[in-house]
N, C-alpha and C. Protein backbone atom coordinates (compact mmCIF):
# COMPACT_ATOMS: atom_id res chain seq x y z
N UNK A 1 26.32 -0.82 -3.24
CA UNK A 1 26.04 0.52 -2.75
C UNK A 1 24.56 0.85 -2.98
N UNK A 2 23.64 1.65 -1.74
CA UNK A 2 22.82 1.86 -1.83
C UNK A 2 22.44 3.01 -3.17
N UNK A 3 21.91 2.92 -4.27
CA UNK A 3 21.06 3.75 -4.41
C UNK A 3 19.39 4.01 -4.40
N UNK A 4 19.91 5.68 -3.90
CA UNK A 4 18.76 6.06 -3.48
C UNK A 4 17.54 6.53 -4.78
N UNK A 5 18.49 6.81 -5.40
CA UNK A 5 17.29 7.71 -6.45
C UNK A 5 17.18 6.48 -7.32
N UNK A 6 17.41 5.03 -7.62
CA UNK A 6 16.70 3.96 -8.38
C UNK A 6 15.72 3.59 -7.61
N UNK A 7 16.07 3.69 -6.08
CA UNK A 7 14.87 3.44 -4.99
C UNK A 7 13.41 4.47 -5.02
N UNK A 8 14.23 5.59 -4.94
CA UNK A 8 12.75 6.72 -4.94
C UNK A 8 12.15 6.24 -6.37
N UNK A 9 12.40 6.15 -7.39
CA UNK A 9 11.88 5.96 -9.10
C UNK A 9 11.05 4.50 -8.49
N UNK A 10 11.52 3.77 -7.99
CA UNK A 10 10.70 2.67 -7.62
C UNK A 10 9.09 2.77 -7.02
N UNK A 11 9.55 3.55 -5.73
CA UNK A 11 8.84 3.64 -5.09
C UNK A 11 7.97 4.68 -5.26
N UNK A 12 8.07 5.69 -6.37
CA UNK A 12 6.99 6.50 -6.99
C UNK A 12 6.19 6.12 -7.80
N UNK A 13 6.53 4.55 -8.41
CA UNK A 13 6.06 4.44 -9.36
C UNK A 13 5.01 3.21 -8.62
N UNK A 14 5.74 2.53 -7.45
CA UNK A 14 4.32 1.76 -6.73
C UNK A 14 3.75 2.19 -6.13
N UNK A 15 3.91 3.83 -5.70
CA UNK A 15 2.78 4.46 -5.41
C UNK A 15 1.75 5.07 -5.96
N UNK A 16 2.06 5.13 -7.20
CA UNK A 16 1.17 5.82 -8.35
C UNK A 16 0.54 4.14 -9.20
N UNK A 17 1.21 3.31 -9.37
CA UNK A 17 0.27 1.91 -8.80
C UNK A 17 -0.59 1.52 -8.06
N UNK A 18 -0.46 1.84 -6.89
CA UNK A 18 -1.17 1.69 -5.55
C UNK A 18 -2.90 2.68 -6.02
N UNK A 19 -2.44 3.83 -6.07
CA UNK A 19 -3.26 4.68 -6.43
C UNK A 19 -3.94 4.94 -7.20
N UNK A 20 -3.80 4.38 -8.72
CA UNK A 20 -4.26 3.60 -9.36
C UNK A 20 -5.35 2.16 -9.67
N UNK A 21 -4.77 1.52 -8.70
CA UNK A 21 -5.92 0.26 -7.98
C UNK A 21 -7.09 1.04 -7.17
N UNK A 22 -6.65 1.64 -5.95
CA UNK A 22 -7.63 2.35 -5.57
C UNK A 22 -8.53 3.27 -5.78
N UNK A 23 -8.24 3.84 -7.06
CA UNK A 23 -9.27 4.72 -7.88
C UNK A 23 -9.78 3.41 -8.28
N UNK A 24 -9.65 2.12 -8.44
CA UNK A 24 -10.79 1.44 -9.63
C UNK A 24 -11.95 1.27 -8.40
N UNK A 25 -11.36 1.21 -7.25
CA UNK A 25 -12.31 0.38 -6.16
C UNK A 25 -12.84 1.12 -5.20
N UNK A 26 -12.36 2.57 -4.97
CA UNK A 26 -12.70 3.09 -4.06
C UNK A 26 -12.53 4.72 -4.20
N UNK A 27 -13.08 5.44 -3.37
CA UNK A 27 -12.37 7.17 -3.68
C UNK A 27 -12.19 7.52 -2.66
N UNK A 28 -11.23 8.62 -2.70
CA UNK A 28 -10.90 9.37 -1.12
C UNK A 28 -11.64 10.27 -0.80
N UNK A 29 -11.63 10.04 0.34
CA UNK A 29 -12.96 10.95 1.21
C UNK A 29 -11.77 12.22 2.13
N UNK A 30 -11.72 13.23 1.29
CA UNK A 30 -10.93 14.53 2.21
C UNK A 30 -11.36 14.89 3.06
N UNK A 31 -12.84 14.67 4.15
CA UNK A 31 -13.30 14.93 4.90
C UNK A 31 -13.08 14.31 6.01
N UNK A 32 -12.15 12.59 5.72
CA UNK A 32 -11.60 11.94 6.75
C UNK A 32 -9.99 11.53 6.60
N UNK A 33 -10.37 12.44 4.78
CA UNK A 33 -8.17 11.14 5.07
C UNK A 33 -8.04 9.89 4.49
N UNK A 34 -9.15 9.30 4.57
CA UNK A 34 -9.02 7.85 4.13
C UNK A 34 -9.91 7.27 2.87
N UNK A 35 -9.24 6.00 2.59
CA UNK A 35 -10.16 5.78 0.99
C UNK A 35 -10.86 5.13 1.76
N UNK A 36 -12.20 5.11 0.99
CA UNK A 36 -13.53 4.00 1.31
C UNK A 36 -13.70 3.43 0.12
N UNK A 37 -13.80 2.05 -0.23
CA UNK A 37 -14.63 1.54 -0.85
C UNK A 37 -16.27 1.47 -1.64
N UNK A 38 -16.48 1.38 -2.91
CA UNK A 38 -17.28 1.53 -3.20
C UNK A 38 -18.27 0.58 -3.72
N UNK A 39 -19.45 0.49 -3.92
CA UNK A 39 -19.70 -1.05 -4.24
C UNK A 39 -20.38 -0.87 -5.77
N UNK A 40 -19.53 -2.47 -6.63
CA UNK A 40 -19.46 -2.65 -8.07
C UNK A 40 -21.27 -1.53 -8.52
N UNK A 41 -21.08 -1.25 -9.70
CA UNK A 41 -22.17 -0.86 -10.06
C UNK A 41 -22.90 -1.78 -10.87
N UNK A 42 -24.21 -1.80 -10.08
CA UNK A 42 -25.31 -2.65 -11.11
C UNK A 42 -26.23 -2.25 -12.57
N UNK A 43 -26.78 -3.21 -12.49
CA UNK A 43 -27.63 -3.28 -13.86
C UNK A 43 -28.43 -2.73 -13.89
N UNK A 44 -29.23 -3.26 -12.80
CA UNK A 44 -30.97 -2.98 -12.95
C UNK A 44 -30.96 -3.18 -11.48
N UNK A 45 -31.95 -2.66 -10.99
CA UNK A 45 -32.13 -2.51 -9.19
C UNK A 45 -32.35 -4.21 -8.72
N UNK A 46 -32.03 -4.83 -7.86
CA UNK A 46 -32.04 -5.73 -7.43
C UNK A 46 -32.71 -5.99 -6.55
N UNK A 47 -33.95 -7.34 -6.79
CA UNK A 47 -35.09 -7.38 -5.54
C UNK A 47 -34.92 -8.99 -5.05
N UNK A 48 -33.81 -9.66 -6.06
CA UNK A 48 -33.80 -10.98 -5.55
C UNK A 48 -32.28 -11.50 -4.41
N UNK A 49 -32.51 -11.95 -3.45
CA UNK A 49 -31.58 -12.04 -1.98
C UNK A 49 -30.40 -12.48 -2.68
N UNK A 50 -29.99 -13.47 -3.60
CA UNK A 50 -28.87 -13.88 -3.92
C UNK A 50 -28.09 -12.83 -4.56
N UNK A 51 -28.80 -12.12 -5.31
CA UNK A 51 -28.43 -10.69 -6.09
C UNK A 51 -27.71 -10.21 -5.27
N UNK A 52 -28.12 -9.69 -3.69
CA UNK A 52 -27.61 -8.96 -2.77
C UNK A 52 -26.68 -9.05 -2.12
N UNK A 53 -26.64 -10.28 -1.70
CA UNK A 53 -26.43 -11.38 -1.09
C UNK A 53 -24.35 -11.28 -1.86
N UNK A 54 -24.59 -11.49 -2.91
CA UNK A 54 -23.42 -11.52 -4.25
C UNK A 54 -22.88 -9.87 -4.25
N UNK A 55 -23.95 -8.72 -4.16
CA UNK A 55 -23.06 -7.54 -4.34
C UNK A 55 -22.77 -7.45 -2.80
N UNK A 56 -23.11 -7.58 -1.72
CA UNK A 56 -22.56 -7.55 -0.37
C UNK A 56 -21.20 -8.02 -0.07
N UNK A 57 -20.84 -9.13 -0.73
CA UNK A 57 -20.02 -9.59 -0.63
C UNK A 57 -18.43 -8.99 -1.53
N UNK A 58 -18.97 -8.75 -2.99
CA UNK A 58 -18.41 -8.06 -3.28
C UNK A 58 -17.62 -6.31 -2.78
N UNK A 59 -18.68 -6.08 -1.96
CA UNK A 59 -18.44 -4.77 -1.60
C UNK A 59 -17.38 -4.92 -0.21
N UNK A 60 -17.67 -5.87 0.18
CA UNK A 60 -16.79 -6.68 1.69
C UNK A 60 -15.56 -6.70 1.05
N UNK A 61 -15.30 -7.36 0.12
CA UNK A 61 -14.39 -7.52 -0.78
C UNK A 61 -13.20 -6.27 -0.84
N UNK A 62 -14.04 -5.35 -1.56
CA UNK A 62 -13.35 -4.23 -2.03
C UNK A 62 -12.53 -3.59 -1.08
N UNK A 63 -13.73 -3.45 0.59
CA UNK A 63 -13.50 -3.10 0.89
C UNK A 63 -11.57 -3.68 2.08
N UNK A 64 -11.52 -4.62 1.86
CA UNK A 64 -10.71 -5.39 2.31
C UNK A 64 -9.58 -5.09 1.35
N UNK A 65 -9.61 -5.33 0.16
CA UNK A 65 -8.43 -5.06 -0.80
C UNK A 65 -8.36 -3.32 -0.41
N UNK A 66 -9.12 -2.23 -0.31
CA UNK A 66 -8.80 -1.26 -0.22
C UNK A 66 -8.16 -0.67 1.20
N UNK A 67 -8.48 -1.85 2.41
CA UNK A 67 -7.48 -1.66 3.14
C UNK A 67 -5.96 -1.71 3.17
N UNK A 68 -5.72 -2.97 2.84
CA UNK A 68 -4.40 -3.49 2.39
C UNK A 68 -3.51 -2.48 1.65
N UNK A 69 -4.19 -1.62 0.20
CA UNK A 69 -3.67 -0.98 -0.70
C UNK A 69 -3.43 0.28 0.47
N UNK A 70 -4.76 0.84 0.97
CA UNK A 70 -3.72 2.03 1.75
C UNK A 70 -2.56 1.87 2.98
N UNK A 71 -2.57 0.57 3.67
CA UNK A 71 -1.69 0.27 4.18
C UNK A 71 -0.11 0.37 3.56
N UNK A 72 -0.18 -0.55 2.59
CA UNK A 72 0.84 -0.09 1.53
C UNK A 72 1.21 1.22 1.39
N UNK A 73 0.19 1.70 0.70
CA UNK A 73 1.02 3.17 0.50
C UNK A 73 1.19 4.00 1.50
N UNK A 74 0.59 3.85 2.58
CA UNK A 74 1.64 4.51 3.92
C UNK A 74 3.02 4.05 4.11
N UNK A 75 2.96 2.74 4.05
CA UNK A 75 4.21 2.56 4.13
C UNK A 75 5.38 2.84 2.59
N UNK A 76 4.85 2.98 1.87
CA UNK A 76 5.69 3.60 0.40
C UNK A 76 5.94 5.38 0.88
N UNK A 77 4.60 6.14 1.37
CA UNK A 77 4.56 7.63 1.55
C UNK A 77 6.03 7.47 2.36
N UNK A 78 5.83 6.96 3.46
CA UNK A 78 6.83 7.06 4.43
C UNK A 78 7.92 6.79 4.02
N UNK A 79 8.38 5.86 3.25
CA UNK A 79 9.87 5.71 2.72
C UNK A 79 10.31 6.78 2.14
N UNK A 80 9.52 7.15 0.98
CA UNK A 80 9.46 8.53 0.19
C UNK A 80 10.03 9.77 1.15
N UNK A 81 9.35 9.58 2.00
CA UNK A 81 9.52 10.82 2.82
C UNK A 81 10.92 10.94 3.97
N UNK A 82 11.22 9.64 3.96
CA UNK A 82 12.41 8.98 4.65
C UNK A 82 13.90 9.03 3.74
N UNK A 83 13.56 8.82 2.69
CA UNK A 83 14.91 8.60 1.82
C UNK A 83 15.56 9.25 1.94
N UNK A 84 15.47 10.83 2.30
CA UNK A 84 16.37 11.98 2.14
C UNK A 84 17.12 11.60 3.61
N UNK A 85 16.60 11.32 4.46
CA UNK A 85 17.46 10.89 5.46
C UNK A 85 18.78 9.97 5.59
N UNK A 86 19.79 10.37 6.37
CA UNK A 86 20.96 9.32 6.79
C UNK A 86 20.39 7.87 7.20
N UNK A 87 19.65 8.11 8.11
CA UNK A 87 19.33 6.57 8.31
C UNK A 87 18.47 5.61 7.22
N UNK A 88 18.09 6.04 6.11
CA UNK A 88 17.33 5.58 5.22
C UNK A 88 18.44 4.30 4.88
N UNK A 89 17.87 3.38 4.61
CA UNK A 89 18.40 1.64 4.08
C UNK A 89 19.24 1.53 5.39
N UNK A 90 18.90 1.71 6.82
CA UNK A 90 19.38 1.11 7.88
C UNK A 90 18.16 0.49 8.62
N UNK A 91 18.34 -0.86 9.35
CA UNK A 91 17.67 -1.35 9.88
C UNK A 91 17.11 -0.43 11.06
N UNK A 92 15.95 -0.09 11.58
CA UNK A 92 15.28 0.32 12.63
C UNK A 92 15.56 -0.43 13.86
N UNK A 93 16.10 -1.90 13.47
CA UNK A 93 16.32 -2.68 14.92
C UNK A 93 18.07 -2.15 15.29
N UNK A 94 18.69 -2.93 14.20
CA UNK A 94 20.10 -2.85 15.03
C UNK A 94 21.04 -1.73 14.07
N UNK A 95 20.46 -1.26 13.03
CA UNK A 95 20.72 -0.01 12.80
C UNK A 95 22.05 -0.63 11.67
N UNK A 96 22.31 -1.62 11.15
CA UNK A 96 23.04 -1.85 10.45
C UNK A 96 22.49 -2.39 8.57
N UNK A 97 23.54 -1.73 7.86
CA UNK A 97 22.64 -2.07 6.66
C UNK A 97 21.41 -2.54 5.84
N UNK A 98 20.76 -2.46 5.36
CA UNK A 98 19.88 -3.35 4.92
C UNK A 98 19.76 -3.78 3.66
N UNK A 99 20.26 -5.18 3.45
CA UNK A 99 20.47 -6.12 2.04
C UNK A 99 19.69 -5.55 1.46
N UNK A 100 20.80 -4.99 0.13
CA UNK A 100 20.34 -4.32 -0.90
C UNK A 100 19.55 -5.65 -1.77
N UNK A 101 19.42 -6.58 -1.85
CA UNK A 101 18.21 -7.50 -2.40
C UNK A 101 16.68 -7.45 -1.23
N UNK A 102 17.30 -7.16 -0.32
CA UNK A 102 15.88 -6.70 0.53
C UNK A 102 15.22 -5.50 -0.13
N UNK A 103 15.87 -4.50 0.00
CA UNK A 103 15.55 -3.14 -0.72
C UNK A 103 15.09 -3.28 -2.34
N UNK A 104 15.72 -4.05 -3.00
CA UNK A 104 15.22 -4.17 -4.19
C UNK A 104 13.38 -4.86 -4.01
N UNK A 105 13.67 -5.82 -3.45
CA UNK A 105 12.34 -6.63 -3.37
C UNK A 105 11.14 -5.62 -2.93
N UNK A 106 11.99 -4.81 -1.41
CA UNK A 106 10.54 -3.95 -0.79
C UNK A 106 11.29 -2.48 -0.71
N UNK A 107 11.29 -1.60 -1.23
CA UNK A 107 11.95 -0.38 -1.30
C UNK A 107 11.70 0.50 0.26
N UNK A 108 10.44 -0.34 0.45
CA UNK A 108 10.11 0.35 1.80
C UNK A 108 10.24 -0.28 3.40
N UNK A 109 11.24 -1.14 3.11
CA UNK A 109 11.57 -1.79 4.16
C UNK A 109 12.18 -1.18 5.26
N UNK A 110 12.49 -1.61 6.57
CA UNK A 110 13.06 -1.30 7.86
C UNK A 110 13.55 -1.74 8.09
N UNK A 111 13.60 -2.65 8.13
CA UNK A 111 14.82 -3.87 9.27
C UNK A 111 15.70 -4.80 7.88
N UNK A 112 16.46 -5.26 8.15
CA UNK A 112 17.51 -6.21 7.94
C UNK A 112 16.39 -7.13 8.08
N UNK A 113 17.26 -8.84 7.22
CA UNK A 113 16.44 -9.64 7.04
C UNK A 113 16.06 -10.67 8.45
N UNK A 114 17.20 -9.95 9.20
CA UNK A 114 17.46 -10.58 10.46
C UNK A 114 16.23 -10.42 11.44
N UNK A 115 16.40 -9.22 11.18
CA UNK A 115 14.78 -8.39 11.93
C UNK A 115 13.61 -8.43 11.69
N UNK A 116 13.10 -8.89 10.64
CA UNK A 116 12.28 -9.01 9.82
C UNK A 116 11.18 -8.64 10.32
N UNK A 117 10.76 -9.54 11.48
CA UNK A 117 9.36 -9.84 12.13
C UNK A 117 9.73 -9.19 13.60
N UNK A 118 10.30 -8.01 13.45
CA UNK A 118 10.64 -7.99 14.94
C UNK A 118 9.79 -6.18 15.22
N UNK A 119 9.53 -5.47 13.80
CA UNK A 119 8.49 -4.17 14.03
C UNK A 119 7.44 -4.31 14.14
């Protein structure tokens, strides 16, 4: 049997995870909605190319992991915001259960394992 409220406790708590990572790497900008990335802080001002060269990359970096992380937590917001619903732990494709070891693994899943690759 589905439960819901071991699911929501889950999924509040990888969102406050999520959010967590992204404060180390990035901050939200309320003027657009979205996190941006920030780049590592240095030492001493940097005049040599490899120096740059090394925080550029890093900042590419961040900014890549800080996509991923808000991707995630849209899709966590949305479950959150879904759970109270009847159709919550039904597949979006054929609308039939969704393996409660699926749900354990991704709390914020859609489809059956059947469906997987099919949203």
């Amino acid at each position: 049997m589905l439960d819901k409220e071991k699911i929501k406790k889950d999924l509040e708590k990888e969102k406050s995870d999520l959010l967590g990572q992204l404060k180390e790497i990035g901050r939200y900008n309320s003027d657009t909605g979205e996190w941006e990335a920030f780049p590592e802080e240095q030492d001493s001002p940097e005049s040599d190319s490899n120096a740059m060269a090394d925080r550029f990359e890093d900042f590419e970096s961040r900014s890549s992991t800080v996509n991923v992380l808000t991707e995630r937590l849209q899709e966590v917001e949305k479950a959150l915001k879904g759970i109270k619903k009847e159709s919550f732990g039904k597949c979006s494709v054929c609308g039939k259960e969704i393996e409660i070891e699926r749900l354990r693994a991704n709390p914020a899943a859609e489809t059956c394992k059947k469906h997987l690759n099919k949203t």
